[in-house]
Protein backbone atom coordinates (compact mmCIF):
# COMPACT_ATOMS: atom_id res chain seq x y z
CA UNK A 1 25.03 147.37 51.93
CA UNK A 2 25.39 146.88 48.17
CA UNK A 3 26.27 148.66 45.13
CA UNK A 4 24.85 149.32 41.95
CA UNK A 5 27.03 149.25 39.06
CA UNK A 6 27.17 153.24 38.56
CA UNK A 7 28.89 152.99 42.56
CA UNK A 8 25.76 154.49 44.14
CA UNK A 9 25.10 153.34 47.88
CA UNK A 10 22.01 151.93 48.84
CA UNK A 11 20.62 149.74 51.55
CA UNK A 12 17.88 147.21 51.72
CA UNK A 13 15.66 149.79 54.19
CA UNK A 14 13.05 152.12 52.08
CA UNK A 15 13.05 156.00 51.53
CA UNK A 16 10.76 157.35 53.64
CA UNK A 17 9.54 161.55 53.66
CA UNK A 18 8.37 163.19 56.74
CA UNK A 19 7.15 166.91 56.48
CA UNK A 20 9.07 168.74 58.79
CA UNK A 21 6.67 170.15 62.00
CA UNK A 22 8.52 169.96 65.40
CA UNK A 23 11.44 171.03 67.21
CA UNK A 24 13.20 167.98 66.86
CA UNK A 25 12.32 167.98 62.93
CA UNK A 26 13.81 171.45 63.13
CA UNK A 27 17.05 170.08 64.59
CA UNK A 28 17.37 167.17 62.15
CA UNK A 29 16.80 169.73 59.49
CA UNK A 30 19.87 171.57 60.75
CA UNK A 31 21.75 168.29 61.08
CA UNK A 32 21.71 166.98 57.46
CA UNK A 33 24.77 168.90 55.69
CA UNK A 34 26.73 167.75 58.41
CA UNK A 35 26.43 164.28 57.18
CA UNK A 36 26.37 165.42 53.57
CA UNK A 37 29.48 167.71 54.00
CA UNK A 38 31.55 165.20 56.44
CA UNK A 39 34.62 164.62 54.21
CA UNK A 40 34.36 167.46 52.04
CA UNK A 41 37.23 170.23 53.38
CA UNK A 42 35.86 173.19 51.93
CA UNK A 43 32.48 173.01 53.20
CA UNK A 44 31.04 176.27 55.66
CA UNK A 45 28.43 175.23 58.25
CA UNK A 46 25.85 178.03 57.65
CA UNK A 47 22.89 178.97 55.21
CA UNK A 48 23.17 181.37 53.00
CA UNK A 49 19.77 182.45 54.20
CA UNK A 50 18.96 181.68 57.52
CA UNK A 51 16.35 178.98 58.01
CA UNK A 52 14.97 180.32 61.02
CA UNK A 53 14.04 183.56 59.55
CA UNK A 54 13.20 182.13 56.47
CA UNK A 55 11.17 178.84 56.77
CA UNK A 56 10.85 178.12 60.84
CA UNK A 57 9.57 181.31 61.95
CA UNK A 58 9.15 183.97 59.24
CA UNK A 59 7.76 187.45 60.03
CA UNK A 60 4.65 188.66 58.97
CA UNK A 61 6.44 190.37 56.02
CA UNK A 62 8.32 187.24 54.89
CA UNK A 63 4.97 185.59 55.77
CA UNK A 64 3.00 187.92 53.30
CA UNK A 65 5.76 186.93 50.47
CA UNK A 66 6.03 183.16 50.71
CA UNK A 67 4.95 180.59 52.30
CA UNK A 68 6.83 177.20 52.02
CA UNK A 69 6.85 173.64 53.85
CA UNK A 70 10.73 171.51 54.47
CA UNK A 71 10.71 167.96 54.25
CA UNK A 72 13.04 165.01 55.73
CA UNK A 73 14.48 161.80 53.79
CA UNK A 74 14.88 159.01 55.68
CA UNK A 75 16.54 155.16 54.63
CA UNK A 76 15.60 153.73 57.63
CA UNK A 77 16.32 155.45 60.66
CA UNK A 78 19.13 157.44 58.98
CA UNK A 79 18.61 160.97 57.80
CA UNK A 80 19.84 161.11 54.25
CA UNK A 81 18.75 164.52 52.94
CA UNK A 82 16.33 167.75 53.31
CA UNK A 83 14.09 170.04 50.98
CA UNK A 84 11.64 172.51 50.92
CA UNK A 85 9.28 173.44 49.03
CA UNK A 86 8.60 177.51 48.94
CA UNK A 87 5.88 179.36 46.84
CA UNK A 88 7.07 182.86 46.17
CA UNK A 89 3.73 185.01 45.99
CA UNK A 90 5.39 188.00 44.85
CA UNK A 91 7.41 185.92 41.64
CA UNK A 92 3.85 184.41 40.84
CA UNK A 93 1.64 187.58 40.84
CA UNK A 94 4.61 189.31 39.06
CA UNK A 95 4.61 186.89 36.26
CA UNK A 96 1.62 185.64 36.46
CA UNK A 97 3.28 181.66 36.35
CA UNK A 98 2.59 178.39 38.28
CA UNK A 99 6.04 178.39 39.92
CA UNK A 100 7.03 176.58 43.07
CA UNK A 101 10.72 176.87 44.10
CA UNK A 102 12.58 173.98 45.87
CA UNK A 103 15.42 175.03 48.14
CA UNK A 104 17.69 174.06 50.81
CA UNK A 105 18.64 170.79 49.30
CA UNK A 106 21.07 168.93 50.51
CA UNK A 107 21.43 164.70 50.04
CA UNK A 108 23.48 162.68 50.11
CA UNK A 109 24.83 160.63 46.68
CA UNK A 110 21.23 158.97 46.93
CA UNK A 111 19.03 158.79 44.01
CA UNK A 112 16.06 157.41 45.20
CA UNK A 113 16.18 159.74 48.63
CA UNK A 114 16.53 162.84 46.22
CA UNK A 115 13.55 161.69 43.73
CA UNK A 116 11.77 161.57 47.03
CA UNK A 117 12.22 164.44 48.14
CA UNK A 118 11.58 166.28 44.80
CA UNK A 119 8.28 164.15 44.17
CA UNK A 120 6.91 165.65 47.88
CA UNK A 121 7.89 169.13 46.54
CA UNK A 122 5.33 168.50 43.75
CA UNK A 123 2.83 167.28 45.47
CA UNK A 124 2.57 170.17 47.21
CA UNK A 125 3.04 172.60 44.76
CA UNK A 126 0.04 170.67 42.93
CA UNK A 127 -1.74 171.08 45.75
CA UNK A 128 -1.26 174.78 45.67
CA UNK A 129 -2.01 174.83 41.42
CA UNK A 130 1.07 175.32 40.81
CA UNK A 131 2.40 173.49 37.79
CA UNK A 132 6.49 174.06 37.51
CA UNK A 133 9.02 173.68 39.96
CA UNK A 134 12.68 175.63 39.72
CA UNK A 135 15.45 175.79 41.62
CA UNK A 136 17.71 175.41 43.73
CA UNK A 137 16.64 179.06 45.46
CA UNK A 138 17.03 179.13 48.76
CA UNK A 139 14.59 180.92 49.22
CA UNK A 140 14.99 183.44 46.61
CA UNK A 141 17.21 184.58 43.72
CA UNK A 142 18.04 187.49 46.02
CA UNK A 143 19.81 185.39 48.59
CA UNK A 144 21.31 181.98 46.74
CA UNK A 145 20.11 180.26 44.13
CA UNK A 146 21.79 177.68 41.69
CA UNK A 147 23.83 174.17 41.67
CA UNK A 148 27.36 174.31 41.53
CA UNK A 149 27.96 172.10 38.49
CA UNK A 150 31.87 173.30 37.90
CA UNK A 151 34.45 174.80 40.88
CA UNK A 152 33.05 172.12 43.39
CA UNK A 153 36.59 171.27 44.45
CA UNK A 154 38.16 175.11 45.82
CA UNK A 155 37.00 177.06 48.50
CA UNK A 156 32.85 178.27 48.07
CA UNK A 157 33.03 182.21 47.56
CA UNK A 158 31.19 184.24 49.96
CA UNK A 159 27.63 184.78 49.29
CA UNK A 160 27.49 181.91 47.05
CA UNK A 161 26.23 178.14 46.98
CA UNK A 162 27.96 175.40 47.67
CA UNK A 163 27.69 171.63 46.96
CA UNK A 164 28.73 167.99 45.99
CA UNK A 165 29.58 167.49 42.39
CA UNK A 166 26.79 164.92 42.11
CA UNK A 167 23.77 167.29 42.97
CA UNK A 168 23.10 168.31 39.16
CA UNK A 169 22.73 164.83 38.68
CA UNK A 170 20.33 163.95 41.06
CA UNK A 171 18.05 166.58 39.87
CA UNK A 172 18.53 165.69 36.00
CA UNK A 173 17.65 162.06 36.55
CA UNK A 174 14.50 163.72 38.29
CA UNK A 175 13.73 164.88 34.66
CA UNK A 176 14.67 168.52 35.55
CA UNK A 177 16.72 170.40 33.14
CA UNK A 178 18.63 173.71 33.02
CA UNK A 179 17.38 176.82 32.30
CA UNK A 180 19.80 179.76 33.76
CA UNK A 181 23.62 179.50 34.08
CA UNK A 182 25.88 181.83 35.97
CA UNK A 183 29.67 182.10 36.09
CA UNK A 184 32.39 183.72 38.27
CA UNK A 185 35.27 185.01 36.76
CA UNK A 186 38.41 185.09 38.94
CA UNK A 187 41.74 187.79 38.43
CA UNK A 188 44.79 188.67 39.92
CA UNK A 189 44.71 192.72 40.78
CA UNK A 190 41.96 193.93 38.71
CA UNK A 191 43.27 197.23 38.60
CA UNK A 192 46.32 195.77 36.60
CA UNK A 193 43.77 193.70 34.41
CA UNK A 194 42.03 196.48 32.81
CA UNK A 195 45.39 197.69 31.90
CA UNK A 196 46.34 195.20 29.95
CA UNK A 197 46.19 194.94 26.10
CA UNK A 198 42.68 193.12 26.08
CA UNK A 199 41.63 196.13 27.56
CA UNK A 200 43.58 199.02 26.66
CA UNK A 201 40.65 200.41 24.53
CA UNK A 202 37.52 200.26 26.97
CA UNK A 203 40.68 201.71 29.48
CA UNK A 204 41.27 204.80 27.49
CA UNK A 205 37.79 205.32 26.80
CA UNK A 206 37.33 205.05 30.64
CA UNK A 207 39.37 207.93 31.65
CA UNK A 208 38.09 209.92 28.60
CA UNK A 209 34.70 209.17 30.49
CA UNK A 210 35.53 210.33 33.94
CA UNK A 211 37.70 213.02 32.41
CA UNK A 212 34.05 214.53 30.86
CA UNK A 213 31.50 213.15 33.02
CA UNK A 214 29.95 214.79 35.81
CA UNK A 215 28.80 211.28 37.20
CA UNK A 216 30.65 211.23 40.96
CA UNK A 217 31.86 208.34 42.60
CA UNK A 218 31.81 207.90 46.41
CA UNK A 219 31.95 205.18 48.81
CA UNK A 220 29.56 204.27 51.15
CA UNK A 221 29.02 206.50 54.54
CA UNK A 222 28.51 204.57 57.73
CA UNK A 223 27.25 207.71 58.91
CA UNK A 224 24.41 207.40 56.22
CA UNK A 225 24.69 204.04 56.12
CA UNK A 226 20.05 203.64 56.68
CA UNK A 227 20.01 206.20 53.79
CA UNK A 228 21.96 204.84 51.66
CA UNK A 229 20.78 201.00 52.05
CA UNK A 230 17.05 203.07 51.03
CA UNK A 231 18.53 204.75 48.26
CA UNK A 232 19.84 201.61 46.76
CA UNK A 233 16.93 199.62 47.17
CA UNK A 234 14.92 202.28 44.50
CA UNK A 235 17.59 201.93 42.83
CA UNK A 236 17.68 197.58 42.36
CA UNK A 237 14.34 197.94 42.15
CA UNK A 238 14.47 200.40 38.45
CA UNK A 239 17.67 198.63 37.47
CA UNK A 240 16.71 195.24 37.64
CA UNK A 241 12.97 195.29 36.62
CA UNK A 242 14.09 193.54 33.62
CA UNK A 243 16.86 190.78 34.95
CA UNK A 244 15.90 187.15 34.98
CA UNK A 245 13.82 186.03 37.81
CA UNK A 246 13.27 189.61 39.16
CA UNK A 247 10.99 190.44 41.85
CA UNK A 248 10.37 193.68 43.58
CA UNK A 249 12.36 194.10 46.94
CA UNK A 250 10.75 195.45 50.27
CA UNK A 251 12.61 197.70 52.41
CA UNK A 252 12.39 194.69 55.02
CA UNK A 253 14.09 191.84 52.72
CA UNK A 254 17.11 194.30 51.68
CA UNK A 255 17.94 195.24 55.69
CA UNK A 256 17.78 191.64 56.34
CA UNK A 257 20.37 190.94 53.42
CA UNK A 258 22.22 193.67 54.41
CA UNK A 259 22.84 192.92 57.88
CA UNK A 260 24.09 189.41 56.89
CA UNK A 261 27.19 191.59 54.93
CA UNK A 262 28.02 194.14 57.53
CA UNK A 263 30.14 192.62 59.70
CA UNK A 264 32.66 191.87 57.14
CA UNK A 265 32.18 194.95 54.62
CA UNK A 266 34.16 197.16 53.83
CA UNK A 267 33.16 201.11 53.11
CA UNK A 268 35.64 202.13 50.63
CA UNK A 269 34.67 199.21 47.86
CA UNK A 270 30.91 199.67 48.43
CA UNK A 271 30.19 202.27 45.74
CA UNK A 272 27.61 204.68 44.69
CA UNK A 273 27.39 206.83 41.13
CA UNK A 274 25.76 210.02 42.06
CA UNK A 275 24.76 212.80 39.17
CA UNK A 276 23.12 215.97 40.26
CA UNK A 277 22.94 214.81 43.33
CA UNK A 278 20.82 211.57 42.32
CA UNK A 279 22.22 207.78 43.44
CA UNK A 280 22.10 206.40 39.54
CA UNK A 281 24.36 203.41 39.85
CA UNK A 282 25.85 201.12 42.47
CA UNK A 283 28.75 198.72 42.31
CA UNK A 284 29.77 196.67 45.61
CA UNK A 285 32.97 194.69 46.65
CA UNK A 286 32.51 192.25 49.45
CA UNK A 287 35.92 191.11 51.02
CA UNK A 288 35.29 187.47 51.14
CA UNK A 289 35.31 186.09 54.68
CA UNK A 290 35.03 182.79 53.82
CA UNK A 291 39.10 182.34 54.02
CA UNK A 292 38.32 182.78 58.02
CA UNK A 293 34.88 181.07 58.16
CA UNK A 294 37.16 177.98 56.52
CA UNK A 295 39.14 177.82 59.82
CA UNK A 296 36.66 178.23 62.20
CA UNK A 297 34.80 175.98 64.22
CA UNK A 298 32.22 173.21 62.74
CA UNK A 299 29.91 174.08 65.64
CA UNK A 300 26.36 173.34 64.84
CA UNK A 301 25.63 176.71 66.82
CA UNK A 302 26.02 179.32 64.08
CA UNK A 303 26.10 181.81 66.92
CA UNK A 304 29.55 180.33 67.67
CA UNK A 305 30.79 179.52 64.58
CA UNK A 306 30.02 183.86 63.43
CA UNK A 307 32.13 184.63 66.65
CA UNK A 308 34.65 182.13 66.04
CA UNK A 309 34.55 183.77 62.33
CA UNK A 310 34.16 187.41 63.11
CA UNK A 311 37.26 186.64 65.48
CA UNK A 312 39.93 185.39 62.96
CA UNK A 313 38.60 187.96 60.56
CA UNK A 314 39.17 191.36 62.59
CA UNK A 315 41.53 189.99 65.61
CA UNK A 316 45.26 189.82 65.06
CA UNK A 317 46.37 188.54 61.97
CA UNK A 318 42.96 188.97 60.58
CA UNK A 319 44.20 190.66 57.04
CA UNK A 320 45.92 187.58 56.13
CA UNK A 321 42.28 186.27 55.80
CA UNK A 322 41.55 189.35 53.61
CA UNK A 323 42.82 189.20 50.31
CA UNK A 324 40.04 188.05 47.92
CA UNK A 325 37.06 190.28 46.98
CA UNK A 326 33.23 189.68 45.44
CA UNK A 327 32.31 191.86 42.97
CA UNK A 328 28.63 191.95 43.12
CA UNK A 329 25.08 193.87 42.96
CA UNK A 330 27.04 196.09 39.74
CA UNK A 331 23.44 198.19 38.28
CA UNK A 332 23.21 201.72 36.63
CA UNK A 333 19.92 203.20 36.10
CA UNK A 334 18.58 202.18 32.88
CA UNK A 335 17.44 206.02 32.31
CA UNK A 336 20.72 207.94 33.40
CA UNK A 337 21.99 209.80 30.52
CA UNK A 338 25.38 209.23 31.32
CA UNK A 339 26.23 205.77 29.60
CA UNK A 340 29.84 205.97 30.89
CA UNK A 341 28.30 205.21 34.65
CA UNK A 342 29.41 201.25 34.65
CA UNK A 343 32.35 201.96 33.35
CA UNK A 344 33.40 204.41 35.51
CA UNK A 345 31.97 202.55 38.57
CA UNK A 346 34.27 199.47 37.62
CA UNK A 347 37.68 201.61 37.05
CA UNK A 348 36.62 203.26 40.76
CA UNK A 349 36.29 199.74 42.04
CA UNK A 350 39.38 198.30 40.75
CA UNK A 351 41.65 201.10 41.58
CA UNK A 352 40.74 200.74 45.65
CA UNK A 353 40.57 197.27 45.53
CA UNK A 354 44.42 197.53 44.48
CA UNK A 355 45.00 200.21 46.68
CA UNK A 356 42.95 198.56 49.98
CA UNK A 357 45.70 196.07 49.41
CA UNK A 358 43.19 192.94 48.61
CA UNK A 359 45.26 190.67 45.77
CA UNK A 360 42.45 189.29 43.82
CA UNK A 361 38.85 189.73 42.82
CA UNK A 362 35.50 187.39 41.44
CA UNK A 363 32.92 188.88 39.89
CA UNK A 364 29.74 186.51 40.68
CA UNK A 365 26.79 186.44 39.30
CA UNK A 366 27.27 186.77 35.62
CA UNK A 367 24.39 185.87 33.97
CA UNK A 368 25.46 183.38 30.85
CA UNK A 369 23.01 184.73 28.26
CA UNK A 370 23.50 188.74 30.10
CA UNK A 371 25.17 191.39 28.41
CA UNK A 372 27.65 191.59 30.62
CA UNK A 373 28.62 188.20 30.16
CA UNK A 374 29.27 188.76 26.46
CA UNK A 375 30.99 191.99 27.32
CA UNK A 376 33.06 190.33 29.92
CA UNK A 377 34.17 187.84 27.26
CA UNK A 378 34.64 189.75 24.36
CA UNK A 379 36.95 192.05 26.35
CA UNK A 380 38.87 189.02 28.32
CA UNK A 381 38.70 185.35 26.76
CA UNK A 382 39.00 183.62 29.96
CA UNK A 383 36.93 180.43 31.40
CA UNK A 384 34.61 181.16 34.47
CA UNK A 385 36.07 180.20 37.29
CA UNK A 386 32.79 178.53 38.71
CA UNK A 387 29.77 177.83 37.18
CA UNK A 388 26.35 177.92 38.76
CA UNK A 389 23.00 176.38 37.23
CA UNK A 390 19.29 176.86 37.48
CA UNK A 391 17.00 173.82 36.92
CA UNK A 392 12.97 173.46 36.19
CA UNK A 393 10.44 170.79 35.22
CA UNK A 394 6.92 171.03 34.59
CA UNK A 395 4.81 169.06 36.61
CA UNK A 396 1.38 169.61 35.99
């Protein structure tokens, strides 16, 4: 082995791409952020978005959506990283753009595996006519999407990617460059934060809000728990027909993203604004599980390392592990006449997180060039606490 002067491994034996097809491909597939993620402590085993569902055997609906092809790097005989390559149907009749995603990357610090990789992604999006390739979205912007260009060294939050420090380079020597940025924003008892003197203002107006408003604020029913995952989904779909990257969402695709959260959420932060009787605005906390997940098994079986997980996180000593929340999914129909709704929603939130006893909270994803963003930092100056970033090139 020898080493270029930037400190880059590489070995005499060539880069070689194999399109992934069999079981065994399947496996190594699987295999590859284990080798990527050896040494790195705060690493989860586990996709965001299953790969068997997603890429190996995707229904007919998922089927009808995308279609997509995974690829293997090679240096020799050793498996050095993974891609694939995923044409979202629905994002290119929406827009009407040439786009092919890349997603599930992982490689190691590599960069002729990763140029590779990314050249066999656009050779097949060219063979499909399509002329620009974005990502990381694995598959989708609904499930995880982004590199994790700052926050690489704590503890991933749940829901959210995950990676070596070195992946937005890999991709900008590629001749990809950024076009979306999101940020987390971390705090100690929320409730306490919009106290405070940054935001005694927006505070007061709050409560003048809910003091007039005939917006009500409930948590979510596990009686009604079908009904209200519908009612939310009409609800995405008005509220974000004009976010970044948006595609409609089938009943199918939210169920599936849903039942990846139940296990771990909890009812009384999932909220929903209703006004005369209407679902007009949603706001959801998601404990995040990924203190428990950190001291589970590194099985390669994600059956056992969910069990393992599941275990720590409702067995004995379990709400040690729950003390850090997610705020996600926050969206108020654009046509509700109430324009108090967020704010309200956000107050609601804050007060039960303090009161469910959880000690902190991270909102994630805030869009960089969103109104909330600017909202976020006019109110409370503080750096993000991770950032995330979206990457294209043009290819045709």
């Amino acid at each position: 082995m020898t080493s270029r002067t930037d400190s880059r491994p590489v070995t005499t034996a060539a880069v070689t791409i194999t399109a992934v097809r069999t079981r065994r491909d399947w496996s190594a597939f699987a295999k590859v952020p284990f080798t990527v993620y050896r040494d790195d402590p705060n690493w989860i085993p586990g996709d965001i978005a299953d790969v068997g569902s997603m890429l190996r055997r995707p229904s007919e609906e998922t089927q009808s959506r995308m279609t997509s092809q995974a690829f293997l790097a090679y240096r020799g005989r050793r498996l050095v990283g993974r891609i694939a390559a995923i044409a979202d149907l629905v994002f290119i009749s929406h827009y009407e753009e040439q786009t092919a995603y890349f997603g599930y990357f992982e490689c190691l610090d590599d960069r002729e595996a990763a140029h590779a990789l990314l050249d066999a992604v656009a050779a097949w999006a060219r063979g499909r006519s399509l002329s620009t390739v974005v990502g990381p979205m694995s598959p989708s912007l609904l499930w995880s999407a982004g590199v994790l260009v700052h926050g690489n060294d704590i503890p991933p939050l749940v829901g959210m990617p995950h990676n070596p420090p070195y992946y937005a380079d890999l991709l900008e020597s590629w001749g990809m460059t950024s076009i979306k940025e999101f940020h987390s924003f971390y705090h100690d008892d929320p409730h306490t934060l919009v106290q405070s003197p940054p935001f005694a203002r927006k505070y007061a107006m709050g409560q003048r809000w809910k003091a007039r408003s005939s917006v009500v604020v409930r948590p979510m029913n596990p009686a009604t728990f079908d009904e209200d995952v519908a009612k939310l989904r009409v609800l995405y779909n008005t509220a974000f027909a004009s976010f970044w990257g948006f595609t409609p969402v089938e009943p199918d695709e939210l169920d599936a993203l849903v039942a990846t959260m139940r296990p771990i959420l909890d009812p009384e932060i999932v909220l929903f604004a209703e006004l005369d009787g209407e679902v007009v605005g949603f706001v959801m906390g998601i404990p995040d599980v990924n203190k428990a997940a950190l001291g589970a098994v590194r099985s390669r079986f994600g059956i056992v390392r969910d069990l393992h997980t599941i275990a720590r996180w409702r067995g004995p000593g379990g709400r040690r592990h729950r003390t850090h929340v997610r705020l996600d999914m926050m969206f108020v129909d654009p046509s509700c006449p109430d324009k108090g709704t967020s704010a309200l929603l956000i107050f609601e939130l804050f007060q039960r997180i303090h009161d469910g006893g959880y000690a902190s909270v991270e909102a994630a994803p805030v869009l960089a060039d969103g109104g909330w963003f600017h909202s976020v930092r006019s109110s409370y100056p503080v750096d993000p606490s991770r950032t995330y970033r979206i990457f294209s090139r043009e290819i045709g």
